[in-house]
Protein backbone atom coordinates (compact mmCIF):
# COMPACT_ATOMS: atom_id res chain seq x y z
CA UNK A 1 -134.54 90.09 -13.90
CA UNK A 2 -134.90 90.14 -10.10
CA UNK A 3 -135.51 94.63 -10.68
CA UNK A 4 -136.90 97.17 -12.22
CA UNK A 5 -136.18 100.87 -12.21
CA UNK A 6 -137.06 103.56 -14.27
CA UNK A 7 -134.87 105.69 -16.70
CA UNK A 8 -135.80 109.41 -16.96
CA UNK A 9 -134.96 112.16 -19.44
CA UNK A 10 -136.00 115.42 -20.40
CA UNK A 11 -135.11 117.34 -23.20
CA UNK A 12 -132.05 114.31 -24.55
CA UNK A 13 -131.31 115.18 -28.24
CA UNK A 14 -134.57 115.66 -30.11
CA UNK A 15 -136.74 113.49 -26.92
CA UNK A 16 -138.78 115.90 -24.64
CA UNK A 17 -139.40 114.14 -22.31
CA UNK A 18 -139.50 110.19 -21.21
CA UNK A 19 -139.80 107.09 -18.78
CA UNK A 20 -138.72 103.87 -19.34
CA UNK A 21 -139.23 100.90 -16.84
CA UNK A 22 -136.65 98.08 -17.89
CA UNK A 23 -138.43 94.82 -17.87
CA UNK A 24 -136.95 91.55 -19.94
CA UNK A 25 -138.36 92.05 -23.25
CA UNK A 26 -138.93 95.93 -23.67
CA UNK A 27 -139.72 97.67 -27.22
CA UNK A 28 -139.32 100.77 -28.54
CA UNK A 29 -141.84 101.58 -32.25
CA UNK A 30 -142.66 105.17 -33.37
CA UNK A 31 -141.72 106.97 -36.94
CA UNK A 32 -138.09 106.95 -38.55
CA UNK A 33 -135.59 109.33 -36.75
CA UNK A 34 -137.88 109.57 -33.47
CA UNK A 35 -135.27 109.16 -31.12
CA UNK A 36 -135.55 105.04 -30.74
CA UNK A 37 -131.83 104.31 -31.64
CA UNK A 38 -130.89 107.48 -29.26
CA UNK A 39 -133.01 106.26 -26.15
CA UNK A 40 -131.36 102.71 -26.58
CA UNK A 41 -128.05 103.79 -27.13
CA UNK A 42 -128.40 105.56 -23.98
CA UNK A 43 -129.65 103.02 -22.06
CA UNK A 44 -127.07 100.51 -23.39
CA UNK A 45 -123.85 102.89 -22.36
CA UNK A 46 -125.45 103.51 -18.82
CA UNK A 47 -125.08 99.74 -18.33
CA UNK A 48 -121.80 99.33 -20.33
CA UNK A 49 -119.97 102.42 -18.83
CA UNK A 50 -122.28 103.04 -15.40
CA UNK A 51 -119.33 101.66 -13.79
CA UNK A 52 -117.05 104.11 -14.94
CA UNK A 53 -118.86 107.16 -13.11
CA UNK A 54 -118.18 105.72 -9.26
CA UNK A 55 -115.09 108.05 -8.19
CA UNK A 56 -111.29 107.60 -7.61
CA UNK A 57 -111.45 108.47 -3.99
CA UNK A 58 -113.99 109.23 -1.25
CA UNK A 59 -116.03 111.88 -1.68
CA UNK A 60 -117.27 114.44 0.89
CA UNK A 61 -120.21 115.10 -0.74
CA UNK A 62 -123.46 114.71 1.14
CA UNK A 63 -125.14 112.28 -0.76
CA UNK A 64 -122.10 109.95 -0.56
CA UNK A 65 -121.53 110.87 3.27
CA UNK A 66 -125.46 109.45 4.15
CA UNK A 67 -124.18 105.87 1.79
CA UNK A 68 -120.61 105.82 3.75
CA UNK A 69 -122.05 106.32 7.09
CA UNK A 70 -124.59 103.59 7.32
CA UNK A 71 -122.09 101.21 5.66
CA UNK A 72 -119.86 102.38 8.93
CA UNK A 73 -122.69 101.69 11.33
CA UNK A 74 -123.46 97.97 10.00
CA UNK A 75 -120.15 96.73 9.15
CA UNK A 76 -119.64 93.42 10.62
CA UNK A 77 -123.00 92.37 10.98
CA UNK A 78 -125.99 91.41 8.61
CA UNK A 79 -128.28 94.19 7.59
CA UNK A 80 -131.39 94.12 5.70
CA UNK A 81 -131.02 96.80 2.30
CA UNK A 82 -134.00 98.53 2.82
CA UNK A 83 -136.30 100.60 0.59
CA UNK A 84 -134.88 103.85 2.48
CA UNK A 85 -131.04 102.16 1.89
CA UNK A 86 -131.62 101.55 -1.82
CA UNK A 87 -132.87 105.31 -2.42
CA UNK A 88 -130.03 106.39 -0.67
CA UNK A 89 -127.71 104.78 -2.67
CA UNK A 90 -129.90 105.40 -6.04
CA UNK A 91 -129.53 109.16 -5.09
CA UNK A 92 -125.47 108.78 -5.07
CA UNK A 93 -125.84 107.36 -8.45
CA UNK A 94 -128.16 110.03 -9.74
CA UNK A 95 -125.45 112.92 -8.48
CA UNK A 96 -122.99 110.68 -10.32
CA UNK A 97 -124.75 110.89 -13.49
CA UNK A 98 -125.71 114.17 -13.04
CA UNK A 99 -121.72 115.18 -12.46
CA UNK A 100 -120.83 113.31 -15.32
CA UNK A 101 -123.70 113.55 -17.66
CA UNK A 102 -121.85 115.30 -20.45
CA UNK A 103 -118.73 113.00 -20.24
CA UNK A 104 -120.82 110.09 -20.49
CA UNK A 105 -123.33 111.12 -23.50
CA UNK A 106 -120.37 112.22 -25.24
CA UNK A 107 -118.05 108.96 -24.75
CA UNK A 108 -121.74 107.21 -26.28
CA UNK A 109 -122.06 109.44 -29.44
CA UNK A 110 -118.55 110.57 -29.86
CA UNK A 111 -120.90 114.05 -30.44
CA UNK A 112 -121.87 116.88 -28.61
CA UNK A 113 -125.70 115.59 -27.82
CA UNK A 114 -127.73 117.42 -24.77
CA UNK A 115 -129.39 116.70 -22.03
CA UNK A 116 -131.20 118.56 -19.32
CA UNK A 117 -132.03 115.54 -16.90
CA UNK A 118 -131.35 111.90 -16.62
CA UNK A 119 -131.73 109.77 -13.79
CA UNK A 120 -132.83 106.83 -12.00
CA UNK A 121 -136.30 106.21 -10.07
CA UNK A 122 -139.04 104.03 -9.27
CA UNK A 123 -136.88 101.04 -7.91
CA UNK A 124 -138.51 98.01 -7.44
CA UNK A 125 -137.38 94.36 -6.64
CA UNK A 126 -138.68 90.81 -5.90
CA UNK A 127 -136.43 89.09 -3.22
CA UNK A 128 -135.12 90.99 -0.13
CA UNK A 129 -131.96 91.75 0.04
CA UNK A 130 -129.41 91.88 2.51
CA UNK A 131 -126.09 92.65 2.94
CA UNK A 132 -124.08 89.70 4.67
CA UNK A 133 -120.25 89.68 6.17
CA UNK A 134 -118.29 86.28 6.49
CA UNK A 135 -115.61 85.39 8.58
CA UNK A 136 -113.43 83.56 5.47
CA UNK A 137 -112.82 84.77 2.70
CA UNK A 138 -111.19 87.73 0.76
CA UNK A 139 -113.72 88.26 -2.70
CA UNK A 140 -116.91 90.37 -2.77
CA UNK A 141 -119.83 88.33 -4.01
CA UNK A 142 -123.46 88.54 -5.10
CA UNK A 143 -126.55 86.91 -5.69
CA UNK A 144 -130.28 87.88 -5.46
CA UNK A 145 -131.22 87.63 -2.17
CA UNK A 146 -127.58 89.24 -0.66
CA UNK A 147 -124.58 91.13 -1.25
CA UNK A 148 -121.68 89.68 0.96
CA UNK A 149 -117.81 90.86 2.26
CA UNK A 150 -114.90 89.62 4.36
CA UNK A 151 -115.34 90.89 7.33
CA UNK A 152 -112.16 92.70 8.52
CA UNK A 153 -111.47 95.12 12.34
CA UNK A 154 -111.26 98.32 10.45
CA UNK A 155 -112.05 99.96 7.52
CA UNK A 156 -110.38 103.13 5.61
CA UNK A 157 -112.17 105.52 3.91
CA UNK A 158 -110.98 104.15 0.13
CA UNK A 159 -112.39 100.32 1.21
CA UNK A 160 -115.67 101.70 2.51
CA UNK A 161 -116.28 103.36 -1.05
CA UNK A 162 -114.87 100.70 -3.19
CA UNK A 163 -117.71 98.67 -1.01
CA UNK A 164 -120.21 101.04 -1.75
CA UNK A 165 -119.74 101.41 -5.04
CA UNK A 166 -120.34 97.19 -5.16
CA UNK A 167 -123.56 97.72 -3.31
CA UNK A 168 -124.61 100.83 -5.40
CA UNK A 169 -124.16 99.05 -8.78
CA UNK A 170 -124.93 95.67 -7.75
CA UNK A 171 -128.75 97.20 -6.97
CA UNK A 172 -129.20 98.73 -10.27
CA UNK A 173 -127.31 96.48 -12.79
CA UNK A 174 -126.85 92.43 -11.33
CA UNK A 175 -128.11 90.35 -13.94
CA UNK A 176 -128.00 92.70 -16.67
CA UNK A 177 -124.50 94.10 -16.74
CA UNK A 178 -121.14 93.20 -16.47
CA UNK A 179 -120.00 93.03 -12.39
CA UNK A 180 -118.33 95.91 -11.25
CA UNK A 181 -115.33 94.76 -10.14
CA UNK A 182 -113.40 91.92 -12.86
CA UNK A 183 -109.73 90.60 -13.80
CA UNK A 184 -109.18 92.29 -17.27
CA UNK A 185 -108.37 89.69 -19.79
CA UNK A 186 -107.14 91.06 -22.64
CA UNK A 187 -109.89 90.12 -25.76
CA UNK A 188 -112.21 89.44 -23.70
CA UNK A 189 -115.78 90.31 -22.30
CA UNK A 190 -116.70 89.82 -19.41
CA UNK A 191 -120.60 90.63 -19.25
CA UNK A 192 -121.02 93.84 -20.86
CA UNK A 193 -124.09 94.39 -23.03
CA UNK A 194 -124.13 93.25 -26.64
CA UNK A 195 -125.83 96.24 -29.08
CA UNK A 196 -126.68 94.52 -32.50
CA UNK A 197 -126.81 98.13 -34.63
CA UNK A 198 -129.74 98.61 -37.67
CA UNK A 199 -126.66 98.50 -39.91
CA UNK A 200 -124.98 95.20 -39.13
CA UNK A 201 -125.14 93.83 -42.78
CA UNK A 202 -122.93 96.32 -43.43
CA UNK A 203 -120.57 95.89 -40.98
CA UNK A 204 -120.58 92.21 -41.53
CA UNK A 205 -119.64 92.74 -45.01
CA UNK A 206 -116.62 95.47 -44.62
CA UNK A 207 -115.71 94.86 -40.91
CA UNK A 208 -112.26 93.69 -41.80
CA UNK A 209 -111.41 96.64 -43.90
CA UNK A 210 -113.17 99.02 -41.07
CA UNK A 211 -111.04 97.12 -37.90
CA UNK A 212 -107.99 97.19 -40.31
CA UNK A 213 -108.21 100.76 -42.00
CA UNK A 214 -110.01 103.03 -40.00
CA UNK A 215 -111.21 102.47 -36.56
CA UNK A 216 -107.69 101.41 -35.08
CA UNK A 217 -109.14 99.76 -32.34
CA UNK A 218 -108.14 98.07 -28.69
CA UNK A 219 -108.85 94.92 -27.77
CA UNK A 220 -109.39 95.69 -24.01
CA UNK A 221 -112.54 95.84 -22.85
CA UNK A 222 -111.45 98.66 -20.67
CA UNK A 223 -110.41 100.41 -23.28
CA UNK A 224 -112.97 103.00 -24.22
CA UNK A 225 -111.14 105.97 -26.80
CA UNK A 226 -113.40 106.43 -29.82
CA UNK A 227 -111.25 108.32 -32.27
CA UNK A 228 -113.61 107.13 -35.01
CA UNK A 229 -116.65 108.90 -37.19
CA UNK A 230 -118.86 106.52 -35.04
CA UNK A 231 -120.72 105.75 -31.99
CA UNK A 232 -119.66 103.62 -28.85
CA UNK A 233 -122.53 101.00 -29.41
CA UNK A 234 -121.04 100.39 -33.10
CA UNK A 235 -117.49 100.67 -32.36
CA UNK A 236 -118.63 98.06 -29.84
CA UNK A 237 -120.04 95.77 -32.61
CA UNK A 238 -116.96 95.75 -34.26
CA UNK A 239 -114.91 94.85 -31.29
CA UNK A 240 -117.70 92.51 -30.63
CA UNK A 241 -116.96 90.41 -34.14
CA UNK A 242 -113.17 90.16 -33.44
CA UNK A 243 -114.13 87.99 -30.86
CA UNK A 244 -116.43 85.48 -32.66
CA UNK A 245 -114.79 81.54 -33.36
CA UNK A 246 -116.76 78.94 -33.93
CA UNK A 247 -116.21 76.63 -30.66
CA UNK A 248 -115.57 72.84 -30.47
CA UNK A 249 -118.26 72.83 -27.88
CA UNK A 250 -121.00 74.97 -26.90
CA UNK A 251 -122.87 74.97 -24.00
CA UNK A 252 -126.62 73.59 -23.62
CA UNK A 253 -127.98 76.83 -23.11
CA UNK A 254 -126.90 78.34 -26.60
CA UNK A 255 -127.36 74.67 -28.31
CA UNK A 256 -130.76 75.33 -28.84
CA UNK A 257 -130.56 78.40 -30.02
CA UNK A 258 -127.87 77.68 -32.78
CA UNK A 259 -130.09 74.62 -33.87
CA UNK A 260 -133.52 76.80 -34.48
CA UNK A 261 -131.52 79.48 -36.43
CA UNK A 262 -129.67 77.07 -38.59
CA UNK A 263 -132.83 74.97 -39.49
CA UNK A 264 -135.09 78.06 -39.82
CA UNK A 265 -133.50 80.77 -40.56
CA UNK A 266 -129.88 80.73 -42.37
CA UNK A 267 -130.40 76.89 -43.84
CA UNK A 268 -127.03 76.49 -43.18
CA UNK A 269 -123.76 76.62 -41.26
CA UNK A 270 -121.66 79.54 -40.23
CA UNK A 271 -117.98 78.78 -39.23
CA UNK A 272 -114.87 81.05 -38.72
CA UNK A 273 -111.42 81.26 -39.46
CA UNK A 274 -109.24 83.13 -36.69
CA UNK A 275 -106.44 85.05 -38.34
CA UNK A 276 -106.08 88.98 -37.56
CA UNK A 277 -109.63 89.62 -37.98
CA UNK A 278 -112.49 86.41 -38.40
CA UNK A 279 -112.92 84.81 -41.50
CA UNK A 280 -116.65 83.86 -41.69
CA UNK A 281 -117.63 81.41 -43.85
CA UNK A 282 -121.33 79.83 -44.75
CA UNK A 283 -122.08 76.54 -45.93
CA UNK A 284 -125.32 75.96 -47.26
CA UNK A 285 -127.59 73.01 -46.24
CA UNK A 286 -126.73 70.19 -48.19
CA UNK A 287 -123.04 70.91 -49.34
CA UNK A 288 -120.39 71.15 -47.54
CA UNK A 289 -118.36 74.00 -49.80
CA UNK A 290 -118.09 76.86 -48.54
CA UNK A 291 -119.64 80.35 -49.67
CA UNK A 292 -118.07 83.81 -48.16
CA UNK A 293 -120.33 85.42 -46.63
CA UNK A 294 -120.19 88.57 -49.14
CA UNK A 295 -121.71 86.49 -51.80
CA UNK A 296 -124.15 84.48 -49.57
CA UNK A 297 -128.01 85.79 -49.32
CA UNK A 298 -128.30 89.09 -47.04
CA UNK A 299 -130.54 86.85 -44.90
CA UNK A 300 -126.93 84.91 -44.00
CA UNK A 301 -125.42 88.43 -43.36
CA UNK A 302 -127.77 89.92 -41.37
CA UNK A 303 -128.64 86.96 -39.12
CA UNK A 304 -124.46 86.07 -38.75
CA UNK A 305 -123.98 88.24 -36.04
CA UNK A 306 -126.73 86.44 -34.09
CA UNK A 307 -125.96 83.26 -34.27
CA UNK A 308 -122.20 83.92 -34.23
CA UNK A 309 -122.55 85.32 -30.89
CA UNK A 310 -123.98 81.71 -29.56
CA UNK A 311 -121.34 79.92 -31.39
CA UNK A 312 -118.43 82.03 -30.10
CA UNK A 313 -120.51 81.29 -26.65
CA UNK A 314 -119.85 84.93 -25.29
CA UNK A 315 -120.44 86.11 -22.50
CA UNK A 316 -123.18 88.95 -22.15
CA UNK A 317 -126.11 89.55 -19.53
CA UNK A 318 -128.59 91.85 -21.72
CA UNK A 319 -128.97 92.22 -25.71
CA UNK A 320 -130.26 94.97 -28.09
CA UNK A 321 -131.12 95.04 -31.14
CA UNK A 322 -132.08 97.42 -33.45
CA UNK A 323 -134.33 96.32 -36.26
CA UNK A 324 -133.99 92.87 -35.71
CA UNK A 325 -136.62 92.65 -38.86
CA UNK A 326 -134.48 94.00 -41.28
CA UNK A 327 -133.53 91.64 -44.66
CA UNK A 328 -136.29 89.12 -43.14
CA UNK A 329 -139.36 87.64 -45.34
CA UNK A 330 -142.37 88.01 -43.10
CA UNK A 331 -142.61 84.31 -42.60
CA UNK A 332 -138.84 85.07 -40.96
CA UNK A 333 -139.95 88.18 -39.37
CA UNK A 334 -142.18 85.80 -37.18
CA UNK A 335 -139.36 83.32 -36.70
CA UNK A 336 -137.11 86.36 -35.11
CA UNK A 337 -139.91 87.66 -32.96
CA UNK A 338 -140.10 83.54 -31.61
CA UNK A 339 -136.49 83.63 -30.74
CA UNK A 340 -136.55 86.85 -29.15
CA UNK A 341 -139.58 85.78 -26.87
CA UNK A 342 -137.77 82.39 -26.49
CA UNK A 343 -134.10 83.97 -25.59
CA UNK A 344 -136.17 86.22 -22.83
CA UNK A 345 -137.79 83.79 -21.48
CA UNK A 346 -134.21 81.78 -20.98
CA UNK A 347 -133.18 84.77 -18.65
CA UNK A 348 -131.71 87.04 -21.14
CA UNK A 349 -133.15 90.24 -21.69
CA UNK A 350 -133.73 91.58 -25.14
CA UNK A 351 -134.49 95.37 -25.55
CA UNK A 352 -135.53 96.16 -29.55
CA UNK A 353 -136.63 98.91 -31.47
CA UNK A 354 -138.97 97.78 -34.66
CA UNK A 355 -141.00 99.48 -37.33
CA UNK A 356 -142.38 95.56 -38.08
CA UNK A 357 -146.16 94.82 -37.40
CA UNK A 358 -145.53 91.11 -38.18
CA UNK A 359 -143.34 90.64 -35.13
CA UNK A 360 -145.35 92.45 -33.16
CA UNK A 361 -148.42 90.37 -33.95
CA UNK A 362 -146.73 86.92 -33.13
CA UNK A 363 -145.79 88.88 -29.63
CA UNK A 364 -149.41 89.79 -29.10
CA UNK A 365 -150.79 86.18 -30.60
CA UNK A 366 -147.79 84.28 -27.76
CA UNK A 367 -149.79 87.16 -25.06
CA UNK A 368 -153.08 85.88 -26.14
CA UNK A 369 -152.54 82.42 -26.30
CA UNK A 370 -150.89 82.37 -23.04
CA UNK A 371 -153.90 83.73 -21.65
CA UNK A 372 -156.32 81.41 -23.14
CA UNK A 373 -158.00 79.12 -21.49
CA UNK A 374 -157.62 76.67 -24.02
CA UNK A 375 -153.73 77.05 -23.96
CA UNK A 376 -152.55 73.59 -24.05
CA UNK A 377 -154.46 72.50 -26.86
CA UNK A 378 -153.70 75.28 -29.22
CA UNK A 379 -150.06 74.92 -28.48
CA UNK A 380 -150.30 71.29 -29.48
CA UNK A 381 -152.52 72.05 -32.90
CA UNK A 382 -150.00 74.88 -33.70
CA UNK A 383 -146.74 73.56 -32.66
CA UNK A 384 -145.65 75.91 -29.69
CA UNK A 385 -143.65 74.81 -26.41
CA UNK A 386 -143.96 76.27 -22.80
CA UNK A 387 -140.96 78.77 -24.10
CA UNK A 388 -142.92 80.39 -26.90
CA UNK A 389 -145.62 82.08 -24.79
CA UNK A 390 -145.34 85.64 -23.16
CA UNK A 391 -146.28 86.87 -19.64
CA UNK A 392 -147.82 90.77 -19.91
CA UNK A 393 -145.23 90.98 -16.98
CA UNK A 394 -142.09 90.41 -19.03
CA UNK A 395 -142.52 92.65 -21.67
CA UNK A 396 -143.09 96.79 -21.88
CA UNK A 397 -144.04 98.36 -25.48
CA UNK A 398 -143.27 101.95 -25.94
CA UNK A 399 -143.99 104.47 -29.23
CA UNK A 400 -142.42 107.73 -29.96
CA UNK A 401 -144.59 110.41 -30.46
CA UNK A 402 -143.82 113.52 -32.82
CA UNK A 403 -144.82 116.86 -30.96
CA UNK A 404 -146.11 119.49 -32.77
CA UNK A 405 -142.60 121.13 -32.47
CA UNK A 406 -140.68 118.47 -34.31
CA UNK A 407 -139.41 116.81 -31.10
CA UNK A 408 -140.78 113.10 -29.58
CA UNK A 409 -142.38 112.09 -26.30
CA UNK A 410 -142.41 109.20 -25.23
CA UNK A 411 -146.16 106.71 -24.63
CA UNK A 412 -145.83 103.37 -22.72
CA UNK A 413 -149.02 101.28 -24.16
CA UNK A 414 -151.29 99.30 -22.15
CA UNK A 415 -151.59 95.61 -22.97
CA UNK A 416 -155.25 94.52 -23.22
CA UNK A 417 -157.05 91.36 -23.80
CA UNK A 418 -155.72 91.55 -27.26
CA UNK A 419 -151.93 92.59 -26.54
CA UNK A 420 -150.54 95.77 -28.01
CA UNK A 421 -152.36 98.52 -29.83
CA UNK A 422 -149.39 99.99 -31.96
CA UNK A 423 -151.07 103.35 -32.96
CA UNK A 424 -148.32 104.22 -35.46
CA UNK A 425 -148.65 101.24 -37.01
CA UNK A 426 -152.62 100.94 -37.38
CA UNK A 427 -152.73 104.63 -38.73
CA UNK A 428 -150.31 103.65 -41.81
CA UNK A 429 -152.52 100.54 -42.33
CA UNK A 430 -155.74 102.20 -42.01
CA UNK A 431 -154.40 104.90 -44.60
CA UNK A 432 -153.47 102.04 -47.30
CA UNK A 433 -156.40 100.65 -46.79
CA UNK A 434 -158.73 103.58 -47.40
CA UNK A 435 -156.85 104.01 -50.77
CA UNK A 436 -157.14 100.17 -52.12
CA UNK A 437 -160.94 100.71 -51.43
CA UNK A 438 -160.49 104.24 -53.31
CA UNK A 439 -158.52 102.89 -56.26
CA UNK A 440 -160.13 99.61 -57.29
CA UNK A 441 -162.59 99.39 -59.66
CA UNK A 442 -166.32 98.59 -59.03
């Protein structure tokens, strides 16, 4: 991730108030029905239907006015996008979401949920950017360092916004979300977040009767009618497993990742059958007969969608994933939490919410031991690569707190010397522990 910015709400279904500064591995503890799966959900449809909020046709408001007019003054010729030029155009986004806000939270939940404030702030990047014009050429394009057009002798109204709307979301989402402007092909993604729900055993085991009975559901991307009992990030799930095949080839990149979840976590193979909806099958190591997945060990179930979505090699810039713990031994719990870190530190940001103190110790022991001076040798005696350790930069922890009024506010933690203090988590252990002293015998 080449940015950072800041997502604030106040008063967002049961969450008073809170801050959260994307960074590449980000997690989200606290108690049961805090507000974790809410935050994330929200987060996830800003950068799955952000796009969506940019209008129709110009707009004469004044906010947009400031973006269109300097876009008029440096057409044609290189420009550096300065701090100034990036609040102006996070400001346009901010009355966008503000316009929109209900629309949008309501498309998310497929519920009435509130929300008094949400917006973007404290914008940050590493690289400079500029915006750049060439003389051949017809296609937008982007990369870190510059934003780039065909130059052309004039310019209506309706191309200067369709250009600032590429500038405006290429700022806040490159790298992490699908581009702004894509061919739709029908069935297929093209970038957009990946949201791997608390409940996906479930939905691995009854998807075909949900896709075929109930949900009635497009295949376009585009397509975003929920006329189900459920969610956009799960309806997105579902769409998401029509999608997975098991490919002749995969590339490099998700080679890897395949291999260490095969060998350590599901001890086996997971193909599919294309018909109307996937036909997963699992064949365990050794054999080569195959077991459907409904009768296979929930481990196989809940890790499926995982791996699946290497196999299928499908294209997505940022992950989430709720309770990527759940079903999983501690010994596997650990094994997760060293993919995760690994997956980040291949360039693809993973946002989670956990209530699991084992994964967050192996994230604190890959802080530590990336911090020690004695780094090289440990990660020899203990069998870790370059990819298993964390940078403190990479990675912000967050717990929900319960107010005294029932509703939660949000606490970024500070990473020490040791990693993470997890309050809610030492407070349940110290608790246990203060009654096996209390109970056992002299």
């Amino acid at each position: 991730m080449n940015k950072a910015w800041t997502l604030h709400v106040e008063n967002f279904a049961k969450i008073e108030s809170a801050d959260i500064c994307i960074t590449p591995l980000m997690c989200f503890v606290g108690d049961n029905n805090s507000g974790k799966s809410y935050l994330m959900s929200l987060l996830w449809g800003i950068l799955t239907l952000g796009k969506e909020l940019f209008p129709k046709t110009p707009s004469d408001s004044k906010t947009y006015r400031k973006c269109e007019n300097w876009l008029k003054e440096n057409k044609n010729r290189n420009a550096e996008i300065t701090n100034d030029i990036v609040e102006m155009y996070i400001q346009w986004f901010n009355e966008l979401l503000d316009i929109h806000k209900k629309e949008l939270l309501h498309k998310i939940f497929n519920y009435e949920v509130e929300a008094d404030k949400i917006c973007i702030s404290g914008y940050t990047r590493k690289k400079k950017l500029e915006m750049q014009w060439e003389n051949v050429g017809e296609r937008y394009s982007v990369t870190e360092s510059y934003i780039r057009f065909p130059k052309q002798e004039m310019y209506n109204r309706e191309q200067l916004l369709r250009m600032n709307a590429y500038i405006c979301w290429n700022l806040l989402m490159e790298g992490i979300a699908a581009p702004l402007y894509t061919p739709i092909i029908k069935g297929r993604r093209m970038g957009e977040p990946v949201y791997l729900p608390a409940s996906r055993t479930g939905f691995m085991l009854t998807y075909s009767q949900l896709i075929e009975n109930s949900l009635q559901i497009s295949f376009a991307p585009a397509s975003r009618d929920n006329s189900s009992s459920l969610t956009l990030p799960y309806v997105d799930f579902l769409q998401l497993i029509t999608k997975f095949e098991t490919k002749s080839k995969v590339n490099r990149k998700n080679a890897w990742i395949i291999d260490y979840v095969e060998r350590n976590m599901t001890k086996g193979n997971l193909a599919v059958k294309k018909d109307m909806v996937p036909l997963i099958q699992y064949y365990p190591e050794g054999t080569d007969k195959e077991i459907p997945l409904y009768v296979a060990s929930s481990i196989v179930a809940e890790i499926s969608p995982l791996l699946l979505l290497f196999k299928s090699d499908i294209n997505f810039k940022t992950m989430v994933i709720e309770e990527p713990e759940a079903h999983l031994h501690p010994e596997l719990q650990q094994k997760m939490a060293r993919l995760i870190i690994n997956l980040v530190n291949h360039g693809i940001p993973v946002w989670i919410t956990t209530h699991s103190d084992t994964m967050l110790q192996h994230i604190n022991n890959m802080l530590k031991l990336n911090a020690n001076t004695h780094c090289s040798d440990l990660m020899e005696e203990f069998g870790y690569q370059k990819d298993d350790l964390l940078d403190e930069k990479i990675i912000s922890m967050y717990q929900f707190n319960e107010t005294e009024m029932g509703r939660s506010r949000l606490e970024k933690l500070d990473c020490t010397q040791y990693g993470f203090e997890i309050p809610t988590f030492n407070d349940a252990l110290e608790q246990i522990l203060e009654e096996v002293y209390a109970f056992q015998e002299d």
